[in-house]
Protein backbone atom coordinates (compact mmCIF):
# COMPACT_ATOMS: atom_id res chain seq x y z
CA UNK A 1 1.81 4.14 -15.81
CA UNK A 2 -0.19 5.07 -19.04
CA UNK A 3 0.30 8.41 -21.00
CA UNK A 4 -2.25 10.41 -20.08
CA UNK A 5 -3.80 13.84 -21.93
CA UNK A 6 -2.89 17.08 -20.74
CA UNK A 7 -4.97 18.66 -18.78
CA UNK A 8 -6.17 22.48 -18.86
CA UNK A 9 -6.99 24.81 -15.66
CA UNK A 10 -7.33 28.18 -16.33
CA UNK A 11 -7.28 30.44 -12.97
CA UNK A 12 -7.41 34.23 -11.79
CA UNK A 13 -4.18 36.21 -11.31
CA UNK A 14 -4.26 40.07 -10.54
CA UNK A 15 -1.14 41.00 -12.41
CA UNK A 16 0.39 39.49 -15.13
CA UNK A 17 3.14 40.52 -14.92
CA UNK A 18 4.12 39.02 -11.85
CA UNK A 19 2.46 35.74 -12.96
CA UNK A 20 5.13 35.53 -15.88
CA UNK A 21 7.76 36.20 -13.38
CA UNK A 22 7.09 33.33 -11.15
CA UNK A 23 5.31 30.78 -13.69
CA UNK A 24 8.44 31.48 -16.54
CA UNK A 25 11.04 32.71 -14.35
CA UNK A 26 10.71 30.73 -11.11
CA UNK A 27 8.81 27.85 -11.94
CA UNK A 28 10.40 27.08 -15.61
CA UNK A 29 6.87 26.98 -17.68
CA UNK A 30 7.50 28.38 -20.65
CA UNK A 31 4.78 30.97 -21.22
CA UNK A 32 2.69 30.19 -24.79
CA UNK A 33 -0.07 32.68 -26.49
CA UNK A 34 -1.08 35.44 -24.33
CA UNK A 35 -3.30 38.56 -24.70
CA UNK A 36 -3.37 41.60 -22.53
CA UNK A 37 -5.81 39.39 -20.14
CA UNK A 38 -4.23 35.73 -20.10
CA UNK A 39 -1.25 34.05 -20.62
CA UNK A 40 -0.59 30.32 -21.15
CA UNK A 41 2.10 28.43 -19.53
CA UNK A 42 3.43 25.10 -20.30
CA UNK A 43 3.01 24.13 -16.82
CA UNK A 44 5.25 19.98 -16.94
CA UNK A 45 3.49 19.28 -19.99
CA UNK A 46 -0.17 20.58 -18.90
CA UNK A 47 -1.84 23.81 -19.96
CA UNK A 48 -2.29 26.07 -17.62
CA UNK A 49 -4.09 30.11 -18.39
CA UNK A 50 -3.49 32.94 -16.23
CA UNK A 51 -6.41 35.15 -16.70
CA UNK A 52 -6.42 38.95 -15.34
CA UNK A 53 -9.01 39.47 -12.59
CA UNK A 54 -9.24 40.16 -8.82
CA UNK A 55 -7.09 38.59 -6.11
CA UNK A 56 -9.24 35.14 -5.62
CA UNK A 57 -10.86 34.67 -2.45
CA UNK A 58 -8.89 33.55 0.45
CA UNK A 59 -8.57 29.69 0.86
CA UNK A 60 -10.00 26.74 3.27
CA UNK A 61 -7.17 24.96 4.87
CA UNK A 62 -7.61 20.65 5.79
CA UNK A 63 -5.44 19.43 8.85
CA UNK A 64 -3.06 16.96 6.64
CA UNK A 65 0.11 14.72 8.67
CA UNK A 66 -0.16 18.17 10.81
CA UNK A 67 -0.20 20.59 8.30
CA UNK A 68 -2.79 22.98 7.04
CA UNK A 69 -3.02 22.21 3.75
CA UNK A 70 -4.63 25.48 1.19
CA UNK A 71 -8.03 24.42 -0.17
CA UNK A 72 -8.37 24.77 -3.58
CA UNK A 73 -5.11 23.87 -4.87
CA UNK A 74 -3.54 22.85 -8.27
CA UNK A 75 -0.59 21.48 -8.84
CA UNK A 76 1.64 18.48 -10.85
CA UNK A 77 3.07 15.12 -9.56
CA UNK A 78 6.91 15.28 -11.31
CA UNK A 79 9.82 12.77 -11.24
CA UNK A 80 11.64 12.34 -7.64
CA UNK A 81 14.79 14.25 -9.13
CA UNK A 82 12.67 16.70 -10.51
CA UNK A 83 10.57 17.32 -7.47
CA UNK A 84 14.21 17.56 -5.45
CA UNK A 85 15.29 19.70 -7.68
CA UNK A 86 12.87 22.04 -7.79
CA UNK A 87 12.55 21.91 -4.11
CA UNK A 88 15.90 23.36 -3.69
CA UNK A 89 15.59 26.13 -6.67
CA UNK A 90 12.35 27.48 -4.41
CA UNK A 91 14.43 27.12 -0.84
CA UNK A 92 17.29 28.65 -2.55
CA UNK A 93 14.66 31.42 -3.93
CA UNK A 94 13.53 32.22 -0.57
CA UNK A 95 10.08 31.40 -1.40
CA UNK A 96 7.63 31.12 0.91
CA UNK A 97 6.01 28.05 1.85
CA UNK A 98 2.79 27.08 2.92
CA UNK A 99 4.25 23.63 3.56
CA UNK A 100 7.68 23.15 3.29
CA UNK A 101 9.21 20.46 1.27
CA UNK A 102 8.76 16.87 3.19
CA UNK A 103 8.00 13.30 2.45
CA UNK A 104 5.39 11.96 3.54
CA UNK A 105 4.36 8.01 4.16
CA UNK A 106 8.23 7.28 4.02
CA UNK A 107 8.77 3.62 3.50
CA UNK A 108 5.58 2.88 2.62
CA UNK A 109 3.05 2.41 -0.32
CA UNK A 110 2.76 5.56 -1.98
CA UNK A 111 5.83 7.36 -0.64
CA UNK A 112 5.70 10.91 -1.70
CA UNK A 113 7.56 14.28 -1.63
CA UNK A 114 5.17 17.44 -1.39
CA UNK A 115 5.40 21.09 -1.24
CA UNK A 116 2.81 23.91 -0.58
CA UNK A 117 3.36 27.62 -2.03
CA UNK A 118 1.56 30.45 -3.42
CA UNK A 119 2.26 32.37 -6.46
CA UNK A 120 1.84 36.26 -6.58
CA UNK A 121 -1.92 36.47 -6.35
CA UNK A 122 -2.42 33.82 -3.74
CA UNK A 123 -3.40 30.67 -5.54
CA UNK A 124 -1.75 27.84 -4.07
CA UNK A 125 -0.01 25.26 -5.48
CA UNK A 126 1.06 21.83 -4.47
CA UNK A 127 4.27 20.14 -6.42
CA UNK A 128 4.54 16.34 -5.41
CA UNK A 129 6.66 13.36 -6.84
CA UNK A 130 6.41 9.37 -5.92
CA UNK A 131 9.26 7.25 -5.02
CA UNK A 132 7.31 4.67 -7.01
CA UNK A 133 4.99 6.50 -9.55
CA UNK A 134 2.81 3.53 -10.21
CA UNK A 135 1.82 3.96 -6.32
CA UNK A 136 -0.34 6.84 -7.77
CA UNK A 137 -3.67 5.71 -6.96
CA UNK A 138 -2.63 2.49 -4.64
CA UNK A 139 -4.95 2.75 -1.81
């Protein structure tokens, strides 16, 4: 796979505060420039903006392998250690999950592990990794 730019998604959290906690201290994204009304977070290499403002609206939820998958969602695809890792550090949290960690289309073309939370203000988030990353857009 190619290098590809970062990208930038900027997003409404109620309290930063809490947003720090769980982007810097649970996730691991080291927080950048910040005001009193945003912070940035590295989020894996993308830039991601936390931006003070009421609790978003609640979600839309697709049936997915039998899950209810949170509509809108943001998220990262990260290596497979990476993903397992960090699939463990949220269990181990005691984070809650919208979808717990699974993998899903196991043995096949574009094998992948996925996880569903939320953060503190309700914006869900999906982190996924490929067995084989340049399955990424294999159809």
């Amino acid at each position: 796979m190619t290098e590809r730019p970062p990208f930038h998604y900027a997003f409404v959290v109620d309290d930063l505060q809490a947003a720090r906690r769980f982007y810097a201290d649970l996730l691991g994204c080291r927080p950048g420039r910040s005001s009193p009304e945003w912070i940035d977070f590295d989020f894996y290499g993308h830039q991601i903006v936390a931006h003070l403002g009421p609790r978003p609206a609640p979600l839309a939820h697709n049936p997915v392998d039998s899950h209810e998958v949170p509509v809108p969602h943001f998220g990262v695809v990260l290596e497979w250690q990476t993903w397992t890792e960090l699939a463990e550090k949220l269990q181990n949290s005691g984070i809650k999950f919208a979808i717990k960690p699974y993998i899903r289309f196991q043995g096949q073309t574009g094998e992948q592990g996925t996880m569903f939370f939320f953060d503190p203000a309700g914006n869900a988030i999906e982190i996924k990794a490929f067995k084989n990353i340049d399955n990424l857009f294999a159809v």
